[in-house]
Protein backbone atom coordinates (compact mmCIF):
# COMPACT_ATOMS: atom_id res chain seq x y z
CA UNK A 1 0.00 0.00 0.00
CA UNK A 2 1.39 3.66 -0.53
CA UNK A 3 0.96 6.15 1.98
CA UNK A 4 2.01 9.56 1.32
CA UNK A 5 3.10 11.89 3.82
CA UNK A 6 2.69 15.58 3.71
CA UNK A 7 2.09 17.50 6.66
CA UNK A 8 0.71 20.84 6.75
CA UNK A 9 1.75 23.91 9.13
CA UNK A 10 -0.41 23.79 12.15
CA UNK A 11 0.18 27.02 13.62
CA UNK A 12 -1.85 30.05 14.04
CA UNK A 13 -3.49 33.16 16.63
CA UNK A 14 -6.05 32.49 18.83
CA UNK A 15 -9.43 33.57 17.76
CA UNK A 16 -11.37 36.09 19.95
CA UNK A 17 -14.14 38.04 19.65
CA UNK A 18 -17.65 37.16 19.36
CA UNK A 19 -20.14 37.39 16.14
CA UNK A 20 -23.12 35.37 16.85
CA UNK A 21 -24.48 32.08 17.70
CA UNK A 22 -26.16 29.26 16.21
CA UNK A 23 -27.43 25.93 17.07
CA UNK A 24 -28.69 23.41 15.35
CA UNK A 25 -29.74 19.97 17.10
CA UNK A 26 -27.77 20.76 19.72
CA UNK A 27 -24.49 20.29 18.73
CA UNK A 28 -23.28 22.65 16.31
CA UNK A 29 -20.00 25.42 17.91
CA UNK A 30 -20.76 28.97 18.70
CA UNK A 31 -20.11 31.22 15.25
CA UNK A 32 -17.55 33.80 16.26
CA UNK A 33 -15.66 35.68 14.16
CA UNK A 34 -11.71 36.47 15.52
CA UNK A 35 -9.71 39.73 15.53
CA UNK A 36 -8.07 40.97 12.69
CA UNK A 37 -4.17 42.31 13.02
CA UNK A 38 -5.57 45.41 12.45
CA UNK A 39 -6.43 45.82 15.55
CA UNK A 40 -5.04 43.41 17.31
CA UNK A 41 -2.50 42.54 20.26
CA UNK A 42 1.57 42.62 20.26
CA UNK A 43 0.98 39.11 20.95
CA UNK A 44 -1.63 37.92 17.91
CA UNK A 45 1.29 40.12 16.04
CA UNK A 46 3.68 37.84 17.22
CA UNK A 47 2.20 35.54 16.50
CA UNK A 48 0.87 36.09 13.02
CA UNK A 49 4.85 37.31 12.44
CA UNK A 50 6.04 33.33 12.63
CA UNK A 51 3.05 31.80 9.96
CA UNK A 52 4.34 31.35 6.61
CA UNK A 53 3.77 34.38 4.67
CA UNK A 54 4.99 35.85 1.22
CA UNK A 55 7.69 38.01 1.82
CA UNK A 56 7.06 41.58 1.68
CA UNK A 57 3.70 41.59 0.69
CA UNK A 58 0.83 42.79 2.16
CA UNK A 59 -3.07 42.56 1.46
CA UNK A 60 -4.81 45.82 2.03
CA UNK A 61 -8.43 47.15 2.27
CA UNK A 62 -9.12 50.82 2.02
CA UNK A 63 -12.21 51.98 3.29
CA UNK A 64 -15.26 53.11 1.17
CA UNK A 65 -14.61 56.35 -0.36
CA UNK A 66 -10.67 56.72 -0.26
CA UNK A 67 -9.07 59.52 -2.81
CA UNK A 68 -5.89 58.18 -4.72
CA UNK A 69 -4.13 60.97 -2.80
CA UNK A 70 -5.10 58.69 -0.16
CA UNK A 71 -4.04 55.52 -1.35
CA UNK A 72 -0.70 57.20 -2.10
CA UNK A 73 -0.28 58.44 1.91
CA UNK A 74 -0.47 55.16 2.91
CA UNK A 75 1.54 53.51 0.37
CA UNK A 76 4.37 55.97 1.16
CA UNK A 77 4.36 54.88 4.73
CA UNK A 78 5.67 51.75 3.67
CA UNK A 79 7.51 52.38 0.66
CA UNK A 80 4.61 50.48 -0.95
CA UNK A 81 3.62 49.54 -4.68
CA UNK A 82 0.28 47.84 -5.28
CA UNK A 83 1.09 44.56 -7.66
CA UNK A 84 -2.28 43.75 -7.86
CA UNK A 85 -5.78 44.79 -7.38
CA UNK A 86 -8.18 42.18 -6.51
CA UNK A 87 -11.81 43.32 -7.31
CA UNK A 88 -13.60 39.76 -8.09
CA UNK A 89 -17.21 39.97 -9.90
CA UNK A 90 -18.80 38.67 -6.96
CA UNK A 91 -17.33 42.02 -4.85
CA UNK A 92 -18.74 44.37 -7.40
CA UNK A 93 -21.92 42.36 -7.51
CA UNK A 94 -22.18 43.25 -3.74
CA UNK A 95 -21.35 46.89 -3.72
CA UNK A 96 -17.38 47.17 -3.53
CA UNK A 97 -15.98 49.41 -5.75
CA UNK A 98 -12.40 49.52 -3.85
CA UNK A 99 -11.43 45.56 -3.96
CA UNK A 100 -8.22 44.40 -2.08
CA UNK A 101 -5.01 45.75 -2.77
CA UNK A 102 -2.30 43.00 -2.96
CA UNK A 103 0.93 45.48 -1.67
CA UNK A 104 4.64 44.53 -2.50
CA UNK A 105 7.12 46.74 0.35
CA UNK A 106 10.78 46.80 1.36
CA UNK A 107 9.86 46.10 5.02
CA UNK A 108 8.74 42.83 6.79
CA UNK A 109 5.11 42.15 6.51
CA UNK A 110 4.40 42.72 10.48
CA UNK A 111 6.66 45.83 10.19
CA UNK A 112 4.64 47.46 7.48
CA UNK A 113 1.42 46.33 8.69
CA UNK A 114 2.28 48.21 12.38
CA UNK A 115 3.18 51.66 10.73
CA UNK A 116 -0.09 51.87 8.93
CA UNK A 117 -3.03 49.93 11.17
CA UNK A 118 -5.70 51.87 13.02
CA UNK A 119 -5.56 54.77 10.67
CA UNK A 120 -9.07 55.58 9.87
CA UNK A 121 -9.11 55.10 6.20
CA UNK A 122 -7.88 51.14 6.76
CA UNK A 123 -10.47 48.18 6.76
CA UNK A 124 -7.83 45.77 7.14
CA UNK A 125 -4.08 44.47 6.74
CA UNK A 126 -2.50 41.57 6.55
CA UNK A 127 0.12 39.39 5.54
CA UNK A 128 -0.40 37.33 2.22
CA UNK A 129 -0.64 34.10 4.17
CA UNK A 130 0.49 31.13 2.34
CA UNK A 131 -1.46 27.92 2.40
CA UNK A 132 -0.82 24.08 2.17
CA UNK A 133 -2.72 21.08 1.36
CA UNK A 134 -3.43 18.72 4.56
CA UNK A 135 -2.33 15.50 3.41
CA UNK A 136 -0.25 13.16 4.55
CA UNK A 137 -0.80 10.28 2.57
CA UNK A 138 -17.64 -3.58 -10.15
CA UNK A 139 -14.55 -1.08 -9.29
CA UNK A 140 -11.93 -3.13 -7.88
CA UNK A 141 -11.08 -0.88 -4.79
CA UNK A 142 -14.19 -1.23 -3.69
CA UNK A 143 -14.87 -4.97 -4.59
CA UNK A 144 -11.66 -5.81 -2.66
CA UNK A 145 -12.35 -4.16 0.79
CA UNK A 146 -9.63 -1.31 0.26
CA UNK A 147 -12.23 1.50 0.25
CA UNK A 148 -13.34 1.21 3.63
CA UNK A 149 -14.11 5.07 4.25
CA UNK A 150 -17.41 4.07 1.79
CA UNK A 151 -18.57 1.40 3.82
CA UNK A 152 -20.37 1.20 7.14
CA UNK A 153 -18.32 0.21 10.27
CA UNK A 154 -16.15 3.25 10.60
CA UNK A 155 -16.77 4.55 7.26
CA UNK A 156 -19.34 6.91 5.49
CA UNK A 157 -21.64 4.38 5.49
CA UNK A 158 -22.04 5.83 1.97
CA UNK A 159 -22.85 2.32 0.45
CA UNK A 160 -25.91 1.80 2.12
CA UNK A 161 -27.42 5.21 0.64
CA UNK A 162 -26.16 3.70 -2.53
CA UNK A 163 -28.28 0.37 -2.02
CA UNK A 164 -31.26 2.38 -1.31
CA UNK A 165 -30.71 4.09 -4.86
CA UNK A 166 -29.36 7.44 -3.71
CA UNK A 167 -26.12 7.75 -5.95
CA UNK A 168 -25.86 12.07 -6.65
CA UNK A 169 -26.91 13.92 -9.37
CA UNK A 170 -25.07 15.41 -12.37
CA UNK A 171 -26.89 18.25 -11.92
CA UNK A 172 -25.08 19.27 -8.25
CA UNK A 173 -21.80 21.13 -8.46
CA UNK A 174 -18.78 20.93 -5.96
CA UNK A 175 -16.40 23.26 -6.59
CA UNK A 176 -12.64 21.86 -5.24
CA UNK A 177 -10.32 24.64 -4.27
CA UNK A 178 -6.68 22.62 -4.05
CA UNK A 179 -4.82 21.40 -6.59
CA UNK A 180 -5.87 20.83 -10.25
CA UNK A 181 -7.90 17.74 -11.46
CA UNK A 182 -6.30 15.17 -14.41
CA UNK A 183 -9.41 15.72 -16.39
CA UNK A 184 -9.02 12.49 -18.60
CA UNK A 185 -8.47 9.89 -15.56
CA UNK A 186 -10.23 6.89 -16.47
CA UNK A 187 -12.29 7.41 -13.03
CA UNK A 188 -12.85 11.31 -13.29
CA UNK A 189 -13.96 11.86 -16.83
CA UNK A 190 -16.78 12.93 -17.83
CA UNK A 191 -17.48 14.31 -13.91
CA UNK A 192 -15.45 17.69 -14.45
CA UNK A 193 -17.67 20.27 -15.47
CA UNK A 194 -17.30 22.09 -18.69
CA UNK A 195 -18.18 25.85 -19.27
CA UNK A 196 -20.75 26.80 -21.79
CA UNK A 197 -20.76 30.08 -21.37
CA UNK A 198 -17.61 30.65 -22.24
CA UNK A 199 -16.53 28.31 -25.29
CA UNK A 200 -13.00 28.38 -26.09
CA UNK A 201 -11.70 31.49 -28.49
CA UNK A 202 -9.56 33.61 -26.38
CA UNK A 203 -12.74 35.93 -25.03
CA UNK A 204 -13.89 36.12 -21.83
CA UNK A 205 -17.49 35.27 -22.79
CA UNK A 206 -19.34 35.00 -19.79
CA UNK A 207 -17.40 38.72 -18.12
CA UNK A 208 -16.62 36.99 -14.87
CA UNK A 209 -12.71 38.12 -15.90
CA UNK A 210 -11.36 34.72 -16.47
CA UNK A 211 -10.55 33.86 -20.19
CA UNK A 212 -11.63 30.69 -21.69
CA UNK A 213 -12.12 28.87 -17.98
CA UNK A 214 -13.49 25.91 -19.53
CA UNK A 215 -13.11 23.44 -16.85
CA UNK A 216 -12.30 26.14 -13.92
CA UNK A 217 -9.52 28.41 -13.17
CA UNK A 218 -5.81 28.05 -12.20
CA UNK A 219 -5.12 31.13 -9.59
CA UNK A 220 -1.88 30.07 -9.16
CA UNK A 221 -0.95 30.29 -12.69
CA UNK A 222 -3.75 32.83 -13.95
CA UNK A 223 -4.25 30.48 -16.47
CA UNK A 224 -7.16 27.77 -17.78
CA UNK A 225 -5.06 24.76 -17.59
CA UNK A 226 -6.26 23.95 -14.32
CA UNK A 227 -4.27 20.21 -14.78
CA UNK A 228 -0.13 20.28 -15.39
CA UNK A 229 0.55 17.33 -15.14
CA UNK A 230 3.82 18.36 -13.28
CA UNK A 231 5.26 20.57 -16.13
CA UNK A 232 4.58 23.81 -13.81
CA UNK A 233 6.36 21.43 -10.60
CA UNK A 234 2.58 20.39 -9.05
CA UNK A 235 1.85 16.79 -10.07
CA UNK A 236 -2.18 17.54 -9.48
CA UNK A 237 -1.98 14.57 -7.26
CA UNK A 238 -3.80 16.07 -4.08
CA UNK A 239 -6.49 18.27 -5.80
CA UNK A 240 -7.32 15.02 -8.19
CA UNK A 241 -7.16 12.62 -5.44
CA UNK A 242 -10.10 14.62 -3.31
CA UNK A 243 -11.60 14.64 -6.63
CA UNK A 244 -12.15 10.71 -7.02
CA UNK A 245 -12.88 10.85 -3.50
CA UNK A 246 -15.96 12.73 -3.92
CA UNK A 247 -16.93 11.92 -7.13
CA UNK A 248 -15.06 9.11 -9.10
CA UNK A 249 -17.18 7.36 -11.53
CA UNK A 250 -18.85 3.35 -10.85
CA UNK A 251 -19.20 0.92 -11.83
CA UNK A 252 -16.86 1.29 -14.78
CA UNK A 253 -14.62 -2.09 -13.52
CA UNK A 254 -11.63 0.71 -12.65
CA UNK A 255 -10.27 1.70 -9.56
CA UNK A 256 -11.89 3.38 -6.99
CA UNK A 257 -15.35 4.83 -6.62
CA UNK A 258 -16.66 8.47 -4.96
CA UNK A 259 -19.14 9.08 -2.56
CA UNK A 260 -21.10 10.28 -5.51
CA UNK A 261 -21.45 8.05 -8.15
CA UNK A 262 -22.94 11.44 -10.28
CA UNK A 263 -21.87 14.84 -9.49
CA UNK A 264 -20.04 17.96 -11.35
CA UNK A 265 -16.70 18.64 -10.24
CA UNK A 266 -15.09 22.45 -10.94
CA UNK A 267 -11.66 23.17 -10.62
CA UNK A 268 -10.51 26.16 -8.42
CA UNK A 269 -6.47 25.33 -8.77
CA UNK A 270 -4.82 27.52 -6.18
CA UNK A 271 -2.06 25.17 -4.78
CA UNK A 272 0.81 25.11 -6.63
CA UNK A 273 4.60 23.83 -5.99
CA UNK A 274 5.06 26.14 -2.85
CA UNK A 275 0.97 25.90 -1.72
CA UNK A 276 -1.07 28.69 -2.02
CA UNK A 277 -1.86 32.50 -0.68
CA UNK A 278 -4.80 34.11 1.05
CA UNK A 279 -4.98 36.18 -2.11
CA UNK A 280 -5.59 33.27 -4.47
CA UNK A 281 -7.26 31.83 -2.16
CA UNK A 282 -9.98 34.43 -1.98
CA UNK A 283 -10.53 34.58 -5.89
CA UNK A 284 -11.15 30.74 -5.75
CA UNK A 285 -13.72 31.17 -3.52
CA UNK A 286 -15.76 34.56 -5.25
CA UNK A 287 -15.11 32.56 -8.46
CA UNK A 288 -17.93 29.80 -6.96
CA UNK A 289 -19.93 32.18 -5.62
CA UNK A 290 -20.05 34.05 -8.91
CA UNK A 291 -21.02 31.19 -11.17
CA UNK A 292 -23.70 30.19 -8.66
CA UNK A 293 -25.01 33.77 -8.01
CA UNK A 294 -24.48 34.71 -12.19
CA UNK A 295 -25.59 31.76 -14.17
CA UNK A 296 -27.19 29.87 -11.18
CA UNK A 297 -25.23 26.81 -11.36
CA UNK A 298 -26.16 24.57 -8.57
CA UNK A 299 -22.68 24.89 -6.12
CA UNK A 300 -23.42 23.27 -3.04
CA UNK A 301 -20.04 23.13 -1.64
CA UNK A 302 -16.49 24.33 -1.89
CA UNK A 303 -14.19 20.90 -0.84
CA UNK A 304 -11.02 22.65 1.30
CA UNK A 305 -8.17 20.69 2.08
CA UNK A 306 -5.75 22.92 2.51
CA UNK A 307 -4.72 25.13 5.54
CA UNK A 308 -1.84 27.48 7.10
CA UNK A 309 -1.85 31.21 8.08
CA UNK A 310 -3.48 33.09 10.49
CA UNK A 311 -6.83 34.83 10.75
CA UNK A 312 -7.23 36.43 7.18
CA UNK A 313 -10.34 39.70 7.34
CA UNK A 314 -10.11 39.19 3.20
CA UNK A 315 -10.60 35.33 3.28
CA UNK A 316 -13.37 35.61 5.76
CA UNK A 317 -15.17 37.88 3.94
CA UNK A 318 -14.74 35.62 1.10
CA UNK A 319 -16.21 32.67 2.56
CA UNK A 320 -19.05 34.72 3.95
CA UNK A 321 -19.93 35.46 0.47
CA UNK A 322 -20.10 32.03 0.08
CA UNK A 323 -22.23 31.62 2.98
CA UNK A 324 -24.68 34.29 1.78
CA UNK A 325 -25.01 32.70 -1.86
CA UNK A 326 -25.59 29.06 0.35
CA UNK A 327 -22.14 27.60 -0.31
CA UNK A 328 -20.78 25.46 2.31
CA UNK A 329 -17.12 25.47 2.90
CA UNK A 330 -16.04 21.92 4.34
CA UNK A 331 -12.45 22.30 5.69
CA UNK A 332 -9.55 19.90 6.19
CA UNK A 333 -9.32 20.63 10.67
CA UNK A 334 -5.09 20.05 9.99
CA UNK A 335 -2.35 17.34 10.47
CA UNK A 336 -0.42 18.75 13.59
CA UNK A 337 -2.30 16.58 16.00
CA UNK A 338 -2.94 19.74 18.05
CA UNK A 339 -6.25 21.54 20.05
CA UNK A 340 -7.90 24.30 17.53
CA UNK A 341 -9.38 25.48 20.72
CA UNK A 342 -6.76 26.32 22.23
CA UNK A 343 -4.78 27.57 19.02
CA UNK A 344 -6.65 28.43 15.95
CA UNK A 345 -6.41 26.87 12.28
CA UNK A 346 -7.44 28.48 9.40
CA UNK A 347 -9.51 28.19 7.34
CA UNK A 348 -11.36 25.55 9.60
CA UNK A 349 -11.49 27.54 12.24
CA UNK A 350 -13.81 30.16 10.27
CA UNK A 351 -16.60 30.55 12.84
CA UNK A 352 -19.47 30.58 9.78
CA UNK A 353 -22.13 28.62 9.54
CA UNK A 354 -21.64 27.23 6.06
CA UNK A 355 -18.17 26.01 7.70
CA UNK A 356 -17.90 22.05 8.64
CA UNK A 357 -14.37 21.29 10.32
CA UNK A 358 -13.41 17.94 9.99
CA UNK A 359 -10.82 15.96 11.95
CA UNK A 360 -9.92 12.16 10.62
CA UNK A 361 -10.49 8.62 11.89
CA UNK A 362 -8.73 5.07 11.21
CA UNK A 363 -10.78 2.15 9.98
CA UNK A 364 -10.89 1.10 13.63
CA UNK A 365 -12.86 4.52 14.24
CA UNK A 366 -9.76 5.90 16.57
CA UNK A 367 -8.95 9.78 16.00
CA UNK A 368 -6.00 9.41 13.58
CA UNK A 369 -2.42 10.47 15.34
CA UNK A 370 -2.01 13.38 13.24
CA UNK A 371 -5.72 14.91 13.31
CA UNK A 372 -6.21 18.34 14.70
CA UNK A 373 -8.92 18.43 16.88
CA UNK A 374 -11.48 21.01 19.05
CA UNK A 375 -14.66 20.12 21.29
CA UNK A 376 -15.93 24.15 20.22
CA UNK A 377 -13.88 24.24 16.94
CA UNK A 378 -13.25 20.91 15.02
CA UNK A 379 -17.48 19.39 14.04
CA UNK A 380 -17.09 15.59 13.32
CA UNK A 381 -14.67 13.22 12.28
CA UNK A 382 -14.51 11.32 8.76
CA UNK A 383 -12.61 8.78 7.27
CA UNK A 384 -9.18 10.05 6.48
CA UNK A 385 -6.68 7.37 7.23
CA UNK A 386 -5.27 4.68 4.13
CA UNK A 387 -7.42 6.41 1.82
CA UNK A 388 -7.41 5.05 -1.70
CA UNK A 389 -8.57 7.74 -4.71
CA UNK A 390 -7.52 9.07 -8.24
CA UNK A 391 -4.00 10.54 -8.27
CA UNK A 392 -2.40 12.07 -11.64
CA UNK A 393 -0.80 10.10 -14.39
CA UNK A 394 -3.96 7.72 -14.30
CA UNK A 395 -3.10 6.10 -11.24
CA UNK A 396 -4.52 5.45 -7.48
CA UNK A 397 -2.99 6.21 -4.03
CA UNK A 398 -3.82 5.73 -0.65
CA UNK A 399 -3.42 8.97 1.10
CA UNK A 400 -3.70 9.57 4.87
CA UNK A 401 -4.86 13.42 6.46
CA UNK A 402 -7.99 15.65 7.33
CA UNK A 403 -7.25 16.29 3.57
CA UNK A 404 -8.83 12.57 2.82
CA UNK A 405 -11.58 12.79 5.71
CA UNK A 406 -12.87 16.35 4.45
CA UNK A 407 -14.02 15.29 0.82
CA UNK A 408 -15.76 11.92 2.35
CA UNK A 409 -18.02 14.79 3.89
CA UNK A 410 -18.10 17.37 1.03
CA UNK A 411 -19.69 13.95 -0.97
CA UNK A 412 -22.34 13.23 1.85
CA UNK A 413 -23.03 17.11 1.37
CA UNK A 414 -23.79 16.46 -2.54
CA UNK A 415 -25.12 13.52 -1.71
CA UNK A 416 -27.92 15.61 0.33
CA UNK A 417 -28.48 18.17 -2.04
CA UNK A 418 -28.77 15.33 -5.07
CA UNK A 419 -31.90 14.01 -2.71
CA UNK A 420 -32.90 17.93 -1.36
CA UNK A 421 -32.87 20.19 -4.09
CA UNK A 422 -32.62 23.77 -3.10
CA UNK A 423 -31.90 22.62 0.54
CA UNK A 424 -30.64 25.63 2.49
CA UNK A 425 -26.57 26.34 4.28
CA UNK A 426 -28.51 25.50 8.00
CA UNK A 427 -30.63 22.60 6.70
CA UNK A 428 -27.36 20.67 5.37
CA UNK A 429 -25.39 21.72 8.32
CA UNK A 430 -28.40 20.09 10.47
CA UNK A 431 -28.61 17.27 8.59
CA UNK A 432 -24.90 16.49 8.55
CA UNK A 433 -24.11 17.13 12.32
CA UNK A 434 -27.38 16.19 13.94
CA UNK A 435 -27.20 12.07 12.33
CA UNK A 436 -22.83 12.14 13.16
CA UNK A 437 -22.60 8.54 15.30
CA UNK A 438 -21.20 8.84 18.57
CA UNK A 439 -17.75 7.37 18.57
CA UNK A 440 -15.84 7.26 21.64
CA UNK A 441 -12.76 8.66 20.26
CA UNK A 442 -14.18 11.96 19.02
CA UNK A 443 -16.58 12.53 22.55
CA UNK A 444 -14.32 15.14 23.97
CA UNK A 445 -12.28 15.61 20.75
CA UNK A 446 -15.10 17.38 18.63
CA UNK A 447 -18.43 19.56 18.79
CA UNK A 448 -20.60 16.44 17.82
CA UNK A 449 -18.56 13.96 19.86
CA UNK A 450 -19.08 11.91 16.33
CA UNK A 451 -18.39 10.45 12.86
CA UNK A 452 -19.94 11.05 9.11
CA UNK A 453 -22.93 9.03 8.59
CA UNK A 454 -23.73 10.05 4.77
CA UNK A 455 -26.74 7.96 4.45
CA UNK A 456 -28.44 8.27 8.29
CA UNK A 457 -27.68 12.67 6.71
CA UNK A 458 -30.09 12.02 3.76
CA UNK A 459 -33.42 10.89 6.09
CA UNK A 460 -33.21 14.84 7.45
């Protein structure tokens, strides 16, 4: 068997501060929404100061009405030129005519960020936190016992919503913000969606500022080819492992099979060979929330296993566009084996309710060495050790992580919506958290004090 290793950072700041609350069934965490830098402690600076950043870059918001003499104060403060200005469709859609400006600077990120916050025409900023994925590492797979996150026991139990004909639907979208997808695997094609609105000839038909994004978008490389097959130093393998995961084809006598036998995968590439950045990170997002708010493609769910950085104002905002357009966000909980209580991850620890943390179990149902976990922060666990799926170059893997566990419940999530259409951000939260089994491992290691159970999910 091959098991991959990749661990992902697991520090960050503690999260303070509180937004609101919500409960559903009992068992859902408190929604609170942390303190940005910009007004935050020596201590969260400190902090934020030793999470992997780009160098000399910053991500600044202006507020609402700022003159370019303006713009130019601040800048000067910090010997600052703006690379980038990112103004997504989905922020004009809402209002925002200033967007995010993405701030190269001689000084260190926490340096610059100190001689301009708290000045009244700042919303927020913040280093360009950099992001990595949370692995660590008639379909024969299945036939032969080695896909036991699919079965019941331990698993997803998503084989008995299978046997009671509940397979997914072509016509529900998950959008997968990671790595790219090998388009042509023999167990992915034909899932991947393909853009009509914006046929191949060099125009961005469709005006959502991406040219020709036929399958999706790569962020990382502002380009369409959202699979490289390693020529740009990113075999794919992670983003088109999560991929099979949730939706690899069946019975097809190859491989491995998703939780979804029918679904529509679309490719938000914004991990590349060094991971990713909040900046990326936040056009992958708006670019979902745009498709499903423009053309009204059916996006249920953004799959996120990925994680790093600290508490990012931009990237929250981001996801609570999602949130408002009824986009869940599942999130890998991270690999570090550590309390998000007591020491935030991000983006898990998100406190929105279309946010599901997930930590990962073993076959045997025992928290998995490596998982983060969080009785306020972390929801449920999922399967997410020895997991076989899709990898690049037409091949299978078995992949250990939070990065496996997460897409076992981003599938049970299109699995719902295939069964509920139009079912609402709180009604698939319910319905996922309220039927989670009780497993003694996760009692005092997560808000449900329970595992995925994707078919028990579908009788809510």
């Amino acid at each position: 068997m091959k098991i991959k290793s990749i661990l992902m950072p697991g520090k960050s700041v503690v999260a303070a501060g509180i937004l609101s609350m919500m409960v559903f069934a009992g068992c859902d965490r408190s929604l609170e929404e942390p303190t940005a830098i910009n007004g935050g402690t020596s201590s969260a600076d400190a902090a934020a100061q030793a999470l992997e950043h780009v160098p000399n870059e910053l991500l600044i918001k202006l507020k609402p009405g700022q003159s370019e003499e303006v713009k130019a104060r601040v800048l000067a403060k910090i010997g600052g030129k703006v690379s980038e200005k990112i103004l997504t469709k989905t922020m004009e859609r809402l209002g925002d005519t200033e967007g995010i400006l993405v701030v190269r600077t001689p000084l260190a990120a926490l340096e610059a960020i100190n001689k301009i916050k708290g000045g009244t025409e700042i919303e927020f900023a913040e280093p360009n936190y950099i992001y990595q994925h949370a692995a660590t590492a008639s379909d024969p797979y299945l036939t032969n016992g080695s896909l036991w996150g699919m079965k019941g026991g331990n698993g997803s139990n998503a084989e008995a919503a299978w046997a009671a004909g509940t397979t997914g639907a072509a016509s529900v979208y998950v959008g997968i913000i990671d790595e790219g997808i090998q388009l042509n695997h023999p167990d992915l094609a034909g899932q991947v969606w393909t853009n009509t609105y914006d046929k191949v000839d060099g125009i961005d038909n469709d005006g959502n500022g991406y040219v020709d994004d036929v399958n999706g978008w790569d962020f990382d490389g502002n380009d369409n080819s959202i699979y490289d097959g390693g020529t740009k130093g990113s075999l794919d393998d992670h983003g088109t492992h999560v991929a099979g995961t949730i939706g690899a084809k069946a019975n097809n006598s190859t491989g491995v099979v998703g939780v979804n036998w029918n679904v529509t995968l679309i490719s938000g590439k914004f991990l590349g060979r060094r991971g990713g950045n909040t900046a990326n990170a936040v056009k992958a997002v708006d670019y979902f929330t745009n498709l499903k708010v423009k053309h009204g493609l059916n996006i249920v769910a953004t799959n996120n296993s990925w994680g790093g950085g600290g508490y990012s104002q931009a990237l929250y905002d981001a996801i609570k566009r999602a949130n408002d357009a009824g986009i869940m966000f599942i999130a890998a909980a991270g690999n570090a084996g550590t309390n998000n209580d007591a020491t935030a991850s991000y983006p898990s620890n998100y406190e929105l309710p279309n946010v599901i943390a997930v930590a990962a179990i073993d076959k045997n149902g025992s928290l998995a060495s490596f998982s983060q976990y969080g009785t306020k922060s972390v929801d449920l666990g999922a399967p997410g050790v020895a997991i076989w799926s899709t990898t690049a170059y037409n091949s299978y893997s078995a992949y250990d992580g939070t990065s496996m566990a997460t897409p076992h419940v981003t599938g049970a999530v299109a699995l719902y919506a295939s069964l509920k259409p139009g079912a609402s951000v709180a009604q698939i939260r319910n319905a996922i958290l309220s039927t989670a089994v009780p497993t003694s491992s996760l009692s005092s290691k997560t808000v449900t004090g329970g595992r995925l159970d994707a078919n028990a999910a579908l009788a809510k």
